[in-house]
Protein backbone atom coordinates (compact mmCIF):
# COMPACT_ATOMS: atom_id res chain seq x y z
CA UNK A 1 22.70 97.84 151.74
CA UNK A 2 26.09 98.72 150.10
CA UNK A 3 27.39 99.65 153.55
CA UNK A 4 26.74 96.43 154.99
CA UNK A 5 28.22 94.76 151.89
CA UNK A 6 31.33 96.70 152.65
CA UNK A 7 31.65 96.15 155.81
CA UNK A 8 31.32 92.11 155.35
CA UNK A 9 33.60 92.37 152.28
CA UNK A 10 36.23 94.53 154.70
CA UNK A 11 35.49 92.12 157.52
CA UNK A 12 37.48 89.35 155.03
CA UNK A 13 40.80 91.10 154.81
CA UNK A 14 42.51 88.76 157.51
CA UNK A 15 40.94 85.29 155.97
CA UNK A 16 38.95 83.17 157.73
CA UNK A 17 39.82 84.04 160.70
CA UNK A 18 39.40 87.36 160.61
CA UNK A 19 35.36 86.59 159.99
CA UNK A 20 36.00 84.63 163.30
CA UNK A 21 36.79 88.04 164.71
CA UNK A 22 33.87 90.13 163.13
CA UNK A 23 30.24 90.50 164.02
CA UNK A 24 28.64 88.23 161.54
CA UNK A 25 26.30 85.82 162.86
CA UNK A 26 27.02 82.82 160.90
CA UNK A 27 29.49 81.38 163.19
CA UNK A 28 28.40 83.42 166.05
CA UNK A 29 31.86 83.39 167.90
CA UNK A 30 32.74 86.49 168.76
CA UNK A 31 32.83 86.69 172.30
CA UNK A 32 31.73 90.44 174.46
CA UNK A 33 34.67 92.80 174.66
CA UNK A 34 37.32 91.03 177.39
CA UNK A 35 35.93 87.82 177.47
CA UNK A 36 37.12 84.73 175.76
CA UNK A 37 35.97 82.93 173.11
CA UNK A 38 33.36 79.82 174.17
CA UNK A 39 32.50 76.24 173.09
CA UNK A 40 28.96 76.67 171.71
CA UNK A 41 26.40 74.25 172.87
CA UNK A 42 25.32 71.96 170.32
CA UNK A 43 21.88 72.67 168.93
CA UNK A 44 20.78 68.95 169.26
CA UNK A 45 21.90 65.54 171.23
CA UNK A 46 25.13 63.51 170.14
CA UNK A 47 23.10 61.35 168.48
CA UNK A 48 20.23 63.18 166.71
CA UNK A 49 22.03 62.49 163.10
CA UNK A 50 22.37 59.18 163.35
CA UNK A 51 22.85 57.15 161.38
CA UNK A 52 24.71 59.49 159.28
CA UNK A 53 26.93 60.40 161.57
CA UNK A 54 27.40 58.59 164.92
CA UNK A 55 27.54 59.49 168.76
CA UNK A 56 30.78 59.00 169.71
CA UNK A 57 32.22 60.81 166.72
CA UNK A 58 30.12 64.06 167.33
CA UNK A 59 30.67 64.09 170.91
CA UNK A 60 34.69 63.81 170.37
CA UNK A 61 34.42 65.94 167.35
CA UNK A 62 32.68 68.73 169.54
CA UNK A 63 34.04 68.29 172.62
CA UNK A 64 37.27 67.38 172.20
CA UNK A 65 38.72 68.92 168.66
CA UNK A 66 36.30 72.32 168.51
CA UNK A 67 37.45 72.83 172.12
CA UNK A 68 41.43 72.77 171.21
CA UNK A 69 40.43 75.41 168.26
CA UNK A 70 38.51 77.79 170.90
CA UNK A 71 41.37 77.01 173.74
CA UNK A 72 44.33 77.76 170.38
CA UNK A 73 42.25 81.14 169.48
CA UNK A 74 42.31 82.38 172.81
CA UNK A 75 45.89 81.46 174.13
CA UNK A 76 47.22 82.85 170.51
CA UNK A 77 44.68 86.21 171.45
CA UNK A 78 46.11 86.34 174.82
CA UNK A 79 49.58 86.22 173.28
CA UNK A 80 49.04 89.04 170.58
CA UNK A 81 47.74 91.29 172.98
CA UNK A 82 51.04 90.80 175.33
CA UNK A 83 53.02 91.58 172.02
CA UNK A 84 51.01 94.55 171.73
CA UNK A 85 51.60 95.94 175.42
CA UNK A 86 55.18 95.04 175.62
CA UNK A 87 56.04 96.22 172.56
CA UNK A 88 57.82 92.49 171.41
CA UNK A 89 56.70 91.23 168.31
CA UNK A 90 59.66 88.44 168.00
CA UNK A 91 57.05 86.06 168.03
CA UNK A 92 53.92 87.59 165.73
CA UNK A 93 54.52 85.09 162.98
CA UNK A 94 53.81 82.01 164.77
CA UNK A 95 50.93 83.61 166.80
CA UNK A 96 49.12 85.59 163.65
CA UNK A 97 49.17 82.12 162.24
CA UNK A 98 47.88 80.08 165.76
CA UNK A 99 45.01 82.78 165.60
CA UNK A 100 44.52 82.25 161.62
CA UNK A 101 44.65 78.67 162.37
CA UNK A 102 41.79 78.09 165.38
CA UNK A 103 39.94 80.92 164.75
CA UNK A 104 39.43 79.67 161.39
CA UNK A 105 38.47 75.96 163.24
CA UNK A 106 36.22 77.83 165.60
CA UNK A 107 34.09 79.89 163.18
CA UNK A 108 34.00 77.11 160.85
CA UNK A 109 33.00 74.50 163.23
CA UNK A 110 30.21 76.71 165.01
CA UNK A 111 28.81 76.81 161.48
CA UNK A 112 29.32 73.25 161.03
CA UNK A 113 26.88 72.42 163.46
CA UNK A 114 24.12 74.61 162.65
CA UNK A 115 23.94 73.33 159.19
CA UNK A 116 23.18 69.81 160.21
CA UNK A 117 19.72 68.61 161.58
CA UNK A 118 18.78 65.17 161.98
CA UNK A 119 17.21 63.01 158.78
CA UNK A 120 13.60 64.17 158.26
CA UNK A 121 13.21 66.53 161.22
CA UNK A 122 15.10 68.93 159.00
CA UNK A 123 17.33 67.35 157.43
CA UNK A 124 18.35 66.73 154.12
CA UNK A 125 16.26 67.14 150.73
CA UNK A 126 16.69 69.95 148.81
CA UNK A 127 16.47 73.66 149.42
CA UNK A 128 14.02 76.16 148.59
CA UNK A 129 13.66 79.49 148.38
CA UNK A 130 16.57 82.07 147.73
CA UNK A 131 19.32 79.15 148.33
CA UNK A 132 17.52 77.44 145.42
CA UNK A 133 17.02 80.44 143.30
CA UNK A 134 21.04 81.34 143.97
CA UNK A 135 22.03 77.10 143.09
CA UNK A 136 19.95 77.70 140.24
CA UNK A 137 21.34 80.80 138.85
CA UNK A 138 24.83 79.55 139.80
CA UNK A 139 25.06 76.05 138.82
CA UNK A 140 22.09 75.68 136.51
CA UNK A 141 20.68 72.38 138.56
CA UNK A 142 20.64 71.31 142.37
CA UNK A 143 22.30 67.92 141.05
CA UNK A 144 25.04 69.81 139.57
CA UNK A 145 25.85 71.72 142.75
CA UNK A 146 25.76 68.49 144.49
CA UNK A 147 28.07 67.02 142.29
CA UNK A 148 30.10 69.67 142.51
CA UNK A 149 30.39 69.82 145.61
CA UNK A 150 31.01 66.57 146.65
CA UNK A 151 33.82 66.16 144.06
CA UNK A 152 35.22 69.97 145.96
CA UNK A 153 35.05 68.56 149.46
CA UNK A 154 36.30 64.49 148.54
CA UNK A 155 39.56 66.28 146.54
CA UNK A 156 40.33 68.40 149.40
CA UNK A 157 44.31 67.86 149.96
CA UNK A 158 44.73 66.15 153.37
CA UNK A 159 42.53 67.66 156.14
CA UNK A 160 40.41 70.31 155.29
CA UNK A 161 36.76 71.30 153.92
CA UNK A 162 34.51 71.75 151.22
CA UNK A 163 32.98 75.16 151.39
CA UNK A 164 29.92 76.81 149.66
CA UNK A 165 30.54 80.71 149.43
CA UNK A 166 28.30 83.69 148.75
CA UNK A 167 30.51 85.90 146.86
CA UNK A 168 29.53 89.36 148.03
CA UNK A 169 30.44 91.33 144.81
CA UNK A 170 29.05 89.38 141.66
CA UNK A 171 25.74 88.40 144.07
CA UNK A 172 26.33 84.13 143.36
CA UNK A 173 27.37 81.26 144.84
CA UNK A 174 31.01 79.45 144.78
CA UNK A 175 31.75 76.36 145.82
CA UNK A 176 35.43 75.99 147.16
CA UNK A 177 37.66 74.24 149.92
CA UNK A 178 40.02 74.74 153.01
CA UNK A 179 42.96 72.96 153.53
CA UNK A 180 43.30 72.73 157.46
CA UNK A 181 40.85 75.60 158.13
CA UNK A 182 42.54 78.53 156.63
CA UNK A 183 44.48 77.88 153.77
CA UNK A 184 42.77 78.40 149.85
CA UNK A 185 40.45 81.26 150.96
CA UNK A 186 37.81 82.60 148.83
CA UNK A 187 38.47 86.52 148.84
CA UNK A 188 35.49 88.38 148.85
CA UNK A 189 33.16 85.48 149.55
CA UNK A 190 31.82 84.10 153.07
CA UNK A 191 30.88 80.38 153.92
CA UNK A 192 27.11 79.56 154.30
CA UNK A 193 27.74 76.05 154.36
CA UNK A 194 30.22 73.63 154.61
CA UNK A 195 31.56 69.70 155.32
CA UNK A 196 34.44 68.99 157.47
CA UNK A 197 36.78 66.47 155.78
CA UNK A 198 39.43 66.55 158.39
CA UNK A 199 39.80 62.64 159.46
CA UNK A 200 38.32 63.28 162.83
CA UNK A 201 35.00 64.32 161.45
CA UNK A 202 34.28 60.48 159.75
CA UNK A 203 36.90 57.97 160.56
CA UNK A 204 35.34 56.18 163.38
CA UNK A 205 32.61 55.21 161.30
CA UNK A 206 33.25 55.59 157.79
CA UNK A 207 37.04 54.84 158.14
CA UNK A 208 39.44 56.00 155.25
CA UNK A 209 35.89 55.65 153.02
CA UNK A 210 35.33 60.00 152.64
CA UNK A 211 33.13 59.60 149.88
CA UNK A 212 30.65 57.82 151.71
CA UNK A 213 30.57 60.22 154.46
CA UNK A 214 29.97 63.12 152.18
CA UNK A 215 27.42 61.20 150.78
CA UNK A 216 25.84 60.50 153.95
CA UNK A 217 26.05 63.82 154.78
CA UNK A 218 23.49 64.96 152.45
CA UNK A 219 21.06 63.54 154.42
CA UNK A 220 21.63 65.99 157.80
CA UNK A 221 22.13 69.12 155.87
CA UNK A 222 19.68 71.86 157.53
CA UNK A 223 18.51 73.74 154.13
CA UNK A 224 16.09 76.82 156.32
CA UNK A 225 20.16 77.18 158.60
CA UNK A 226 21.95 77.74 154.92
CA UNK A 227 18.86 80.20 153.57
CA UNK A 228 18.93 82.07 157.44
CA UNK A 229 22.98 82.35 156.64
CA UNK A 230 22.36 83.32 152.95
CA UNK A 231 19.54 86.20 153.99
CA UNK A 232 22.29 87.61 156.43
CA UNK A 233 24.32 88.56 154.07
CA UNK A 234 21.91 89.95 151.68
């Protein structure tokens, strides 16, 4: 048990996307040794979460904006490892921060997904079992976490997302955000679930209006995809 805890607390050291690198299956993007990383198929139609969240947004959400993260993670891989064989590293600023960057978008995005189900076929209510023990222990009541939460992810500066964490060392639960999908990180903690407040993920429907996205939001959330993530880590 410790060793595993190590190794997912090591597996941090590079941020976000540095987990987008590692073998956790959260995000499940790491891709077999010489291939490149992959869109991952959405785990129900466009629009299975309506009327939360529409069609159109979810297929241009998924197709279009997680596909320039995998596409910006794999050209900025590709360029790191020609930096690597020719020995020029004039350039390993801008791409260490082009991998930090999408591979933060990718990992968080292929979580983003799973943690959504439509209304009443999975979706929504409120959790049970060790998620609820953790809010619990961590919060003192699943309507405090919520409205913690929702105040984290509607205050996010700009584009970014409101994150809930399992912080490896103390054994609880943090809630905290990403600006873009990389900067704030929580050191020593990794994302079980999370709400993407960039523009993209809302604006068609819900316009400038975030709050009642997130609030909408609460309805798809896949509770037995957040406990799976938490009893990874454990």
């Amino acid at each position: 048990m410790q060793d595993r805890r190590s190794f997912l607390t090591t597996s941090l050291a590079a941020g976000v996307a540095a987990v987008a690198s590692s073998r956790i299956a959260i995000g499940s993007v790491t891709p077999p040794p010489g291939n490149k990383h992959e869109l991952p198929t959405l785990p129900y139609d466009y629009a299975a979460l309506e009327p939360h969240i529409d069609a159109q947004t979810m297929k241009l959400h998924h197709d279009k904006h997680h596909l320039a993260y995998v596409n910006g993670l794999n050209k900025a891989e590709e360029m790191l490892a020609l930096a690597r064989s020719s020995g020029d590293y004039a350039l390993i600023q801008h791409w260490t921060k082009q991998a930090t960057f999408h591979g933060g978008g990718h990992w968080l995005h292929s979580m983003f997904w799973k943690t959504m189900a439509p209304a009443g076929n999975g979706g929504g209510g409120e959790p049970d079992g060790k998620v609820k023990e953790l809010i619990r222990d961590s919060f003192g009541t699943y309507a405090t976490f919520r409205k913690q939460f929702t105040a984290a992810a509607l205050s996010v500066e700009g584009s970014g997302w409101g994150l809930l964490h399992y912080h490896m060392e103390d054994e609880r639960l943090v809630i905290g955000q990403a600006e873009n999908q990389q900067k704030l990180t929580t050191w020593g903690a990794i994302p079980v679930l999370g709400i993407d407040v960039w523009e993209h993920a809302y604006y068609l429907k819900y316009q400038n209006n975030r709050q009642d996205y997130i609030e909408a939001w609460w309805n798809v959330v896949n509770w037995k995809q957040v406990e799976m993530n938490l009893l990874y880590l454990l």
